[in-house]
PDB file of N, CA and C in Angstrom:
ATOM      1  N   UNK A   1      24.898   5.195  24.749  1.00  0.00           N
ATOM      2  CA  UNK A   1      24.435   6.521  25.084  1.00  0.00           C
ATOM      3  C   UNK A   1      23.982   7.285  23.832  1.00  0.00           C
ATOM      4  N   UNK A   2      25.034   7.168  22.644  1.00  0.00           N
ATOM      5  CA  UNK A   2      24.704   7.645  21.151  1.00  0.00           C
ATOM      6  C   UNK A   2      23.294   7.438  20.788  1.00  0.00           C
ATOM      7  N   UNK A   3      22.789   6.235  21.057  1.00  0.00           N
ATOM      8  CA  UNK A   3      21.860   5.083  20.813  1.00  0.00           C
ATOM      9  C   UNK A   3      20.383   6.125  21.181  1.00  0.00           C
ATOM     10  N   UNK A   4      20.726   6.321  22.743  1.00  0.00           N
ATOM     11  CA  UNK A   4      19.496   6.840  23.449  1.00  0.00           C
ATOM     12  C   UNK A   4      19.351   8.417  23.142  1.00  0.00           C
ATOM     13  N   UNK A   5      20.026   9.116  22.461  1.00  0.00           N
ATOM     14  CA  UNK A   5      19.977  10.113  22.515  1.00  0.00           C
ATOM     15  C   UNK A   5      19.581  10.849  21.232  1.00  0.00           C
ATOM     16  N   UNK A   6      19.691   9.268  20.027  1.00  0.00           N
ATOM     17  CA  UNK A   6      19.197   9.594  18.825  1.00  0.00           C
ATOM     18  C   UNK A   6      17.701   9.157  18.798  1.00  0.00           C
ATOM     19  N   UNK A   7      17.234   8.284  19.635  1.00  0.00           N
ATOM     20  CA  UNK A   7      16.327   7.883  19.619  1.00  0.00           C
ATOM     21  C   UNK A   7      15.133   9.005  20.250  1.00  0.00           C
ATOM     22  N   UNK A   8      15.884   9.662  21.303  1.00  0.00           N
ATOM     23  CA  UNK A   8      15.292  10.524  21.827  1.00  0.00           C
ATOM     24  C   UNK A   8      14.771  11.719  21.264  1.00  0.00           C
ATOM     25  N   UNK A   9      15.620  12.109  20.018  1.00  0.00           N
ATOM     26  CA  UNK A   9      15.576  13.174  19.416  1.00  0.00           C
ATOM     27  C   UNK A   9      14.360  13.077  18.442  1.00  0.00           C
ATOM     28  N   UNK A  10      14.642  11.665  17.434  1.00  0.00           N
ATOM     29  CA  UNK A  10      13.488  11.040  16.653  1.00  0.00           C
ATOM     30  C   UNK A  10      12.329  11.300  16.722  1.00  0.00           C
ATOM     31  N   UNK A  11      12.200  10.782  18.122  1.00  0.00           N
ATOM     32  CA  UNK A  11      10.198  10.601  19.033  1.00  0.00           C
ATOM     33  C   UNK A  11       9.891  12.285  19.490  1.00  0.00           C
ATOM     34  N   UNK A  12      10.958  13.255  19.692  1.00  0.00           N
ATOM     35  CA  UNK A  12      10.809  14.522  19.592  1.00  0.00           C
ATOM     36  C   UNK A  12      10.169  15.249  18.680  1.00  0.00           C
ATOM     37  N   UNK A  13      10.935  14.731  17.389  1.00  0.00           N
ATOM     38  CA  UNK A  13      10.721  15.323  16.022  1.00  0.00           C
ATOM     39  C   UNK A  13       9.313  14.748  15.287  1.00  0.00           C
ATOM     40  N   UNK A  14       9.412  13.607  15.690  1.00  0.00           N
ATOM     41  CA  UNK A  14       8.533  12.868  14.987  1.00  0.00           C
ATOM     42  C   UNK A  14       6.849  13.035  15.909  1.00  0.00           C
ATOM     43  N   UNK A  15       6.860  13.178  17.231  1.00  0.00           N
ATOM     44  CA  UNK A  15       6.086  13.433  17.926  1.00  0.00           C
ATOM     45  C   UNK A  15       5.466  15.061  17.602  1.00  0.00           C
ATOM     46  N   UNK A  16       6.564  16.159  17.738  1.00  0.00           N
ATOM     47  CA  UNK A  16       5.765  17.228  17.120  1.00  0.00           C
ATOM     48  C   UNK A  16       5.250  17.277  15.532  1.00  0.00           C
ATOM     49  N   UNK A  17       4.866  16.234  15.066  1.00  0.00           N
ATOM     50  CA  UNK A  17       4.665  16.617  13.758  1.00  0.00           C
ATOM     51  C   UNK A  17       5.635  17.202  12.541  1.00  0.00           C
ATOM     52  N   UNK A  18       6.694  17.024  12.944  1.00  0.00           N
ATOM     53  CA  UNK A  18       7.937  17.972  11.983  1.00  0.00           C
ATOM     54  C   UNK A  18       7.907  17.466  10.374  1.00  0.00           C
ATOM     55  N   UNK A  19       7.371  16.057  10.365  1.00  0.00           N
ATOM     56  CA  UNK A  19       7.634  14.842   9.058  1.00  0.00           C
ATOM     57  C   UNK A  19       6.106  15.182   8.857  1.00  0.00           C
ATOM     58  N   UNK A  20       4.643  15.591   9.256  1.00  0.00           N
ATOM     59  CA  UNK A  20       3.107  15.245   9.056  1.00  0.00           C
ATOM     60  C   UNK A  20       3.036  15.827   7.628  1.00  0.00           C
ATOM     61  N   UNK A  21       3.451  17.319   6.944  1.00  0.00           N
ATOM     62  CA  UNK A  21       3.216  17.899   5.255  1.00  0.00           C
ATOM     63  C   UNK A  21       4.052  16.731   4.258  1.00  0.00           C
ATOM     64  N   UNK A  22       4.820  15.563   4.926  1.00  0.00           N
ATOM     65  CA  UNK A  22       5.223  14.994   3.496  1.00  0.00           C
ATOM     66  C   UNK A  22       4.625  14.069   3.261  1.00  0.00           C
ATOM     67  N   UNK A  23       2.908  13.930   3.828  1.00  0.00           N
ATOM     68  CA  UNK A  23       2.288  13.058   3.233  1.00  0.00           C
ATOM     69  C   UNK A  23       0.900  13.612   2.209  1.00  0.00           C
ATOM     70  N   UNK A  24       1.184  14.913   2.440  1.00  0.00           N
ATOM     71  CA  UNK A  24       0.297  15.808   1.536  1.00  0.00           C
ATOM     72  C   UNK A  24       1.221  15.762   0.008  1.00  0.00           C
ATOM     73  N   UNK A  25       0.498  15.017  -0.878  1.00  0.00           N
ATOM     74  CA  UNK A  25       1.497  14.990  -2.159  1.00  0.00           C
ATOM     75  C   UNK A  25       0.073  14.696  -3.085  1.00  0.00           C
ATOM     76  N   UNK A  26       0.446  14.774  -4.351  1.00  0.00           N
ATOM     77  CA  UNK A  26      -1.045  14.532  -4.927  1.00  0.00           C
ATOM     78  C   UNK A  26      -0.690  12.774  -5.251  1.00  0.00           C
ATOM     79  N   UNK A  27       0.152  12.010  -5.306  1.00  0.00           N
ATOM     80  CA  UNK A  27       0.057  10.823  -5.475  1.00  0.00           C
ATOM     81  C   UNK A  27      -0.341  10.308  -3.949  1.00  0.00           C
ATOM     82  N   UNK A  28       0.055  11.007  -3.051  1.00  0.00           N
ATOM     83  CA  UNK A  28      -1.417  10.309  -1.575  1.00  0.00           C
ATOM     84  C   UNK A  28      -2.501  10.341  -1.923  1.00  0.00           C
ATOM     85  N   UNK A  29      -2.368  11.633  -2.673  1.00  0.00           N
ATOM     86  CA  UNK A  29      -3.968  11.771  -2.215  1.00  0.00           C
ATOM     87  C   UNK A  29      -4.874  11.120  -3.485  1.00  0.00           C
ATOM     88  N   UNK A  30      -4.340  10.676  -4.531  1.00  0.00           N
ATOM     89  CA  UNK A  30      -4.475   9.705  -5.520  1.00  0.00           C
ATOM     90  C   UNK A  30      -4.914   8.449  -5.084  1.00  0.00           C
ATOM     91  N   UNK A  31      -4.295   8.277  -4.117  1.00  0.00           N
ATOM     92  CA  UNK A  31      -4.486   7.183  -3.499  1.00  0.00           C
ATOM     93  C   UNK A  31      -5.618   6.500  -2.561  1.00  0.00           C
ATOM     94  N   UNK A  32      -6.333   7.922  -2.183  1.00  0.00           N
ATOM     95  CA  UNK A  32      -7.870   7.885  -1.390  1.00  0.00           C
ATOM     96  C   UNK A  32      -9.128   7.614  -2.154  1.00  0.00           C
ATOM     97  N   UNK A  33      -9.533   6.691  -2.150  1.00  0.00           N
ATOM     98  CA  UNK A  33     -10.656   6.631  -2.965  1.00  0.00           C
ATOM     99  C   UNK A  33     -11.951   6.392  -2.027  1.00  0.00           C
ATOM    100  N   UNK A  34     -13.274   7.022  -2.583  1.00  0.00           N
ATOM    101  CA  UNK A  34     -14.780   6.647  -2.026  1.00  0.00           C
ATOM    102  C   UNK A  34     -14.738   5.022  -1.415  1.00  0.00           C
ATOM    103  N   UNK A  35     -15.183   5.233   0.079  1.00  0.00           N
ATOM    104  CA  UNK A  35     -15.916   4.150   0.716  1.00  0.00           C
ATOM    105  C   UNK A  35     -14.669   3.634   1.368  1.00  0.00           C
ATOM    106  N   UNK A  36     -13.574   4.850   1.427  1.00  0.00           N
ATOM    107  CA  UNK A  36     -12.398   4.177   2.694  1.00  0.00           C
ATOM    108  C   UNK A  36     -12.898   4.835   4.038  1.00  0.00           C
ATOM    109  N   UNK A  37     -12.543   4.092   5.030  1.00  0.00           N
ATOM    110  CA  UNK A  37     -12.886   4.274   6.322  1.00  0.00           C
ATOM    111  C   UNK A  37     -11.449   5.572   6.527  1.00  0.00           C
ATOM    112  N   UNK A  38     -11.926   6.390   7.938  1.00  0.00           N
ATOM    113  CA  UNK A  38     -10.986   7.621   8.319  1.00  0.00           C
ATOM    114  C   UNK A  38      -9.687   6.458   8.753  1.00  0.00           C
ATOM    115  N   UNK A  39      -9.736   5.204   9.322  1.00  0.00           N
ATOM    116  CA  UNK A  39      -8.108   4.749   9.929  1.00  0.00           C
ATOM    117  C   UNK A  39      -7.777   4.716   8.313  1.00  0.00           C
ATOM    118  N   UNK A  40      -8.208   4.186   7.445  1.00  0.00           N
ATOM    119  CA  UNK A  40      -7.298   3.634   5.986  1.00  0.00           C
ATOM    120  C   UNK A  40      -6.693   5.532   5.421  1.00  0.00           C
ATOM    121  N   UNK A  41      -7.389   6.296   5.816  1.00  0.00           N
ATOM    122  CA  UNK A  41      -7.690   7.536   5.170  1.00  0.00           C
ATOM    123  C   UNK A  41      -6.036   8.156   6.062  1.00  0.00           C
ATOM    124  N   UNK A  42      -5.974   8.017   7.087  1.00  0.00           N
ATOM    125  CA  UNK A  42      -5.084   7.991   8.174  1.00  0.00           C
ATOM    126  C   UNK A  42      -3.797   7.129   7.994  1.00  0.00           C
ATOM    127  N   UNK A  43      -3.799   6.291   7.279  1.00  0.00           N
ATOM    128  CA  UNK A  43      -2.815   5.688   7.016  1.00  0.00           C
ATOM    129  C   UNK A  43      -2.044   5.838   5.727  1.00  0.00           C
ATOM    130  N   UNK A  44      -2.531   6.541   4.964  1.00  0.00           N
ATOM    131  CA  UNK A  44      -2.196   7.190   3.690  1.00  0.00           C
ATOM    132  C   UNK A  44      -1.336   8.857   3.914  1.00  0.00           C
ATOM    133  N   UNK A  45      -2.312   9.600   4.589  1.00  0.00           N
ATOM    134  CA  UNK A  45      -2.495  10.998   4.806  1.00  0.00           C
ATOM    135  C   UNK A  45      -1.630  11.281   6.580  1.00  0.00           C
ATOM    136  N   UNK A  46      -1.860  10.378   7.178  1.00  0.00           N
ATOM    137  CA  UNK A  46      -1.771  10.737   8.702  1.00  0.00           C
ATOM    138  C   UNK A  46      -2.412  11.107   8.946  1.00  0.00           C
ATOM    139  N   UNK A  47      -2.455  11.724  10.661  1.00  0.00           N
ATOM    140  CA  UNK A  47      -3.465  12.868  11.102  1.00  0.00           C
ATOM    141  C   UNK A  47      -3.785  13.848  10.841  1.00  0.00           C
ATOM    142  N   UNK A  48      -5.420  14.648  10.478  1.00  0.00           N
ATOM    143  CA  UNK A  48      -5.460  15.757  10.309  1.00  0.00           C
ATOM    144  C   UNK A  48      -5.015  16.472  10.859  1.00  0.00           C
ATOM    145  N   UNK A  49      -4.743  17.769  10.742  1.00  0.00           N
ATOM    146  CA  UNK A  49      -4.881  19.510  10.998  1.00  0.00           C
ATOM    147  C   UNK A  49      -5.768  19.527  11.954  1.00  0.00           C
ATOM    148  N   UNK A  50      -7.382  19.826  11.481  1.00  0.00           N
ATOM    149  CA  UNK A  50      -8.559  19.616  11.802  1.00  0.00           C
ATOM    150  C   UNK A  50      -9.355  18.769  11.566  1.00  0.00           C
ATOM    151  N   UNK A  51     -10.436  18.297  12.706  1.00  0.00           N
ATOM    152  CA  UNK A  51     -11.480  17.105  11.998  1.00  0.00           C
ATOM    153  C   UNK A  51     -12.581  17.668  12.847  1.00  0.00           C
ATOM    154  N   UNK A  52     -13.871  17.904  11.903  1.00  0.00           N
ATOM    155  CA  UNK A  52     -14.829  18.539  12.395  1.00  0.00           C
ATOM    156  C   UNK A  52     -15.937  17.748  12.040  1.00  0.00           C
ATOM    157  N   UNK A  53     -17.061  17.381  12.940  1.00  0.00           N
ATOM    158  CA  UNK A  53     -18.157  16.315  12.381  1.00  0.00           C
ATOM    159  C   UNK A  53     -19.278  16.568  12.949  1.00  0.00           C
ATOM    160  N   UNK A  54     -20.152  16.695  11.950  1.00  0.00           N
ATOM    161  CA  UNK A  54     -21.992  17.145  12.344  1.00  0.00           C
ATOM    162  C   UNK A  54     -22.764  16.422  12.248  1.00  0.00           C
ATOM    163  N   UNK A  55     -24.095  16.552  12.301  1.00  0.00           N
ATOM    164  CA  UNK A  55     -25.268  15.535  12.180  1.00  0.00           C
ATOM    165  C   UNK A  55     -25.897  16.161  10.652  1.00  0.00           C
ATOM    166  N   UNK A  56     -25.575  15.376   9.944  1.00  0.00           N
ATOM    167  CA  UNK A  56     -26.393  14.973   8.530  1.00  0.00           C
ATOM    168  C   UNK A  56     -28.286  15.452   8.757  1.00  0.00           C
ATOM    169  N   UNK A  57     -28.133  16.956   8.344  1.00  0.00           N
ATOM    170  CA  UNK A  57     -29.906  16.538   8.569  1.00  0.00           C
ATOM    171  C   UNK A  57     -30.590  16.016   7.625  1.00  0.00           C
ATOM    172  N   UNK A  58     -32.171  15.387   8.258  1.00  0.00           N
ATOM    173  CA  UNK A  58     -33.402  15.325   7.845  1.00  0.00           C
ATOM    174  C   UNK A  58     -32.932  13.239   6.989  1.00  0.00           C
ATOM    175  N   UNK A  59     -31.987  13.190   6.214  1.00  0.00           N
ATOM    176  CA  UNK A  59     -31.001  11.956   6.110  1.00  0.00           C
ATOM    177  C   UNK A  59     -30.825  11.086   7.520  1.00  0.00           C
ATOM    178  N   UNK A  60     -30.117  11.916   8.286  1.00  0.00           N
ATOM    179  CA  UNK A  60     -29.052  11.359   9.596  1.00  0.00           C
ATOM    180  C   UNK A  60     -28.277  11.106   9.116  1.00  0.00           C
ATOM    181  N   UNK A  61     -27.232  10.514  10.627  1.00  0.00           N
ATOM    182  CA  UNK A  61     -25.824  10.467  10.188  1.00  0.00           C
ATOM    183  C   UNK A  61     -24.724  10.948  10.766  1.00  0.00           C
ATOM    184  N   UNK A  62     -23.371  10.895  10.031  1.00  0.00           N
ATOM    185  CA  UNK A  62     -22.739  12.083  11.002  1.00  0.00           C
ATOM    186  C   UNK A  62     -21.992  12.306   9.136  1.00  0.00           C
ATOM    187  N   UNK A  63     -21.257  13.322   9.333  1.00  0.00           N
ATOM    188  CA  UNK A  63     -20.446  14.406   8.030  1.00  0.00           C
ATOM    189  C   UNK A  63     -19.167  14.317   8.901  1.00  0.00           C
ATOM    190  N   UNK A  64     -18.035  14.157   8.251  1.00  0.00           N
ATOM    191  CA  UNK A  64     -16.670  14.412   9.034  1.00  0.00           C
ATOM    192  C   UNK A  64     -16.084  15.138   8.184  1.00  0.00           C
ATOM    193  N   UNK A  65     -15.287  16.194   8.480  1.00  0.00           N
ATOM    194  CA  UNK A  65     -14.870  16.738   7.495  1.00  0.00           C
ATOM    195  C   UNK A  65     -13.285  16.825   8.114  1.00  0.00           C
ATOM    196  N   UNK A  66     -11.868  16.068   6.960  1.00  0.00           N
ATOM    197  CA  UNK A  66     -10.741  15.878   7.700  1.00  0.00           C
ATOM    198  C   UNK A  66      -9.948  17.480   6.787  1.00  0.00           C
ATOM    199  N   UNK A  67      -9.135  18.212   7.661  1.00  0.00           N
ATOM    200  CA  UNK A  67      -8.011  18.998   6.541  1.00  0.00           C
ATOM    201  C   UNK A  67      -7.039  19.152   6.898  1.00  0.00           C
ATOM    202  N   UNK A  68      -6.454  18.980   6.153  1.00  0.00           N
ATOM    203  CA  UNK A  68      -4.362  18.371   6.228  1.00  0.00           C
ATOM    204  C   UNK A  68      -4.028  19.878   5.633  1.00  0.00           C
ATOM    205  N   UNK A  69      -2.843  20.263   6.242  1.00  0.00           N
ATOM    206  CA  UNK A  69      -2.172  21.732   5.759  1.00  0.00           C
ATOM    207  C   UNK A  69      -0.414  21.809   5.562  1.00  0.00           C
ATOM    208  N   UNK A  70      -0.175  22.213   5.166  1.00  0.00           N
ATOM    209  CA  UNK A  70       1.427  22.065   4.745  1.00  0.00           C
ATOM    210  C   UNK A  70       1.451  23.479   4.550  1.00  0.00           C
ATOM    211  N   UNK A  71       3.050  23.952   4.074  1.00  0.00           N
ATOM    212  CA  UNK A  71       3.396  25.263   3.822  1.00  0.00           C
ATOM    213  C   UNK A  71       2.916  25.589   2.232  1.00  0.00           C
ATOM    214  N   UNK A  72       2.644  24.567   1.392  1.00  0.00           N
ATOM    215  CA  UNK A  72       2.549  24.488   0.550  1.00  0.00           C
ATOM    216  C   UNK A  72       1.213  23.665  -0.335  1.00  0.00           C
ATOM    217  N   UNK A  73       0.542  22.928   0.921  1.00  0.00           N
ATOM    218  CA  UNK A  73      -0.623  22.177   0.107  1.00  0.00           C
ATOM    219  C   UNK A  73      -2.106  22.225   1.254  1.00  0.00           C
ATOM    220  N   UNK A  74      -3.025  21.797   0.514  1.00  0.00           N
ATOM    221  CA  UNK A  74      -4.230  21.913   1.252  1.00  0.00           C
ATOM    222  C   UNK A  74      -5.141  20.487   0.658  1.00  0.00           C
ATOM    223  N   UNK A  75      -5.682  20.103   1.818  1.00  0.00           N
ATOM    224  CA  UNK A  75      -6.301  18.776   1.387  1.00  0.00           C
ATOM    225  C   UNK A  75      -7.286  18.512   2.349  1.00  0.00           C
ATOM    226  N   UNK A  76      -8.900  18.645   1.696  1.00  0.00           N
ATOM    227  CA  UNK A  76     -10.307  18.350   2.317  1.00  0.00           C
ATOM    228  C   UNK A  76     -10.234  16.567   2.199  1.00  0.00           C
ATOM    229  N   UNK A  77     -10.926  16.148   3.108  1.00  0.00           N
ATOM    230  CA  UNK A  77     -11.525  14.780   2.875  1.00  0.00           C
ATOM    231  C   UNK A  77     -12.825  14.758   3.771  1.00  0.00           C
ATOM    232  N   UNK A  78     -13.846  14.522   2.600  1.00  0.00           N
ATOM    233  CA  UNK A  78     -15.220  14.305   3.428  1.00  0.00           C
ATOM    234  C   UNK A  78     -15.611  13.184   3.600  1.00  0.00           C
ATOM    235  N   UNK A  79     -16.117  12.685   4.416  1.00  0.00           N
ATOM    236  CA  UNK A  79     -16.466  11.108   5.416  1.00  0.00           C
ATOM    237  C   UNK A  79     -18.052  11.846   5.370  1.00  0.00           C
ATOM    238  N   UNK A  80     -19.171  10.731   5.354  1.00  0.00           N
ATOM    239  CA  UNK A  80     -20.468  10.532   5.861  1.00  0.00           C
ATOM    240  C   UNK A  80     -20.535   9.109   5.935  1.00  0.00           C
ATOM    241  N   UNK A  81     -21.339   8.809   7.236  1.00  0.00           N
ATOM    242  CA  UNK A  81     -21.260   8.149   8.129  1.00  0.00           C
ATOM    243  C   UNK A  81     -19.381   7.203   8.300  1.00  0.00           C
ATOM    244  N   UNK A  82     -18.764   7.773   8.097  1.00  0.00           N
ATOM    245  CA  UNK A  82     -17.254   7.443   8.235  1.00  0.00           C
ATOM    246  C   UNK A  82     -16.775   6.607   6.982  1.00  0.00           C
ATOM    247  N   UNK A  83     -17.123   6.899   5.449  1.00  0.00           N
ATOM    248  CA  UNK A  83     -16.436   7.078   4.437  1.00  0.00           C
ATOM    249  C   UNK A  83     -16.672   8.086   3.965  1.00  0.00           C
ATOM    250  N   UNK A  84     -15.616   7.773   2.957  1.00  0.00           N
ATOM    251  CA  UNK A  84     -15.265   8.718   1.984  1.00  0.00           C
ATOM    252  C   UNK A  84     -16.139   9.039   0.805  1.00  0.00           C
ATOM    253  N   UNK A  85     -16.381  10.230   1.090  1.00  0.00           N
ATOM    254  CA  UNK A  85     -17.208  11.008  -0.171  1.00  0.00           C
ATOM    255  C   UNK A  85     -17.009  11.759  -0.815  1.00  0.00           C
ATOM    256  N   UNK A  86     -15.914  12.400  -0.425  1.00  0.00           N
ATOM    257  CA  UNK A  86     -15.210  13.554  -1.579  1.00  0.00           C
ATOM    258  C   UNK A  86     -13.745  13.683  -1.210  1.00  0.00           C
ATOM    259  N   UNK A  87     -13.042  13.957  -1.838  1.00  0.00           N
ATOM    260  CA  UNK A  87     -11.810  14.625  -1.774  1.00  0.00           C
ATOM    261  C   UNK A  87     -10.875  15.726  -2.081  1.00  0.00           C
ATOM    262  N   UNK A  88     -10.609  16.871  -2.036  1.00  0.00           N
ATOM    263  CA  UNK A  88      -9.871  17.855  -2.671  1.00  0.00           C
ATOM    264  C   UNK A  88      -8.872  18.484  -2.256  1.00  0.00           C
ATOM    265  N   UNK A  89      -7.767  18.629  -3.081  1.00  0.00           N
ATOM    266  CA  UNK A  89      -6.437  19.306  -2.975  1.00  0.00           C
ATOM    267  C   UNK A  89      -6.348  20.067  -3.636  1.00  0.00           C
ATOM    268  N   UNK A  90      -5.099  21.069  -3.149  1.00  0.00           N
ATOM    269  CA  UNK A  90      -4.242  22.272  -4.200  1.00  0.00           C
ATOM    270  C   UNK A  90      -2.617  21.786  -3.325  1.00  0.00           C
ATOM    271  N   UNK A  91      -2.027  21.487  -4.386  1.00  0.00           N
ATOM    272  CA  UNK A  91      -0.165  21.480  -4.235  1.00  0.00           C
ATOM    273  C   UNK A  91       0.127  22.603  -4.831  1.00  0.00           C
ATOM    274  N   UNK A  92       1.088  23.318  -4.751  1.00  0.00           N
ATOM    275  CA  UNK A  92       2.190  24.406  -5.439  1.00  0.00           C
ATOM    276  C   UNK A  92       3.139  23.668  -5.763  1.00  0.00           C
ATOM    277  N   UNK A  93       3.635  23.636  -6.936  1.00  0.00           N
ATOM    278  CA  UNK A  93       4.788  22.801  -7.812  1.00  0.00           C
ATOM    279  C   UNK A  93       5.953  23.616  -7.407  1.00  0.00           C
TER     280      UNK A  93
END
């Protein structure tokens, strides 16, 4: 019963996002480099905050733009055509 009830709590916690700001760190985000796809980008970072994506004019394309938020950090990641093209953070020490 102990069993099911910790487990239950886990997929609670872990389902609302309670653990998603402790992957905002600057050694994650060290870790993103140009020409990763959004799952590898996702597997570093987790899910964004927001993910917003347009059509690239007069070029084509699409622009994704991912941003991760914490109480304490902020982190852009730009995708065209679904890599990575830029990256930027601010942590508070």
């Amino acid at each position: 019963m102990k069993i099911y009830l910790c487990l239950a709590v886990s997929l609670l916690i872990t389902g609302c996002g309670f653990f998603t700001s402790t992957a905002l760190t600057q050694v994650n985000l060290d870790k993103i480099h140009d020409d990763m796809s959004p799952a590898e980008v996702k597997s570093v970072l987790g899910d964004p905050a927001t993910s917003e994506s347009e059509p690239i004019p007069i070029v084509g394309g699409t622009q994704t733009i991912y941003t991760y938020h914490s109480s304490s950090s902020e982190v852009t990641i730009l995708f065209k055509n679904d890599l990575v093209k830029e990256k930027h953070g601010t942590f508070d020490q």
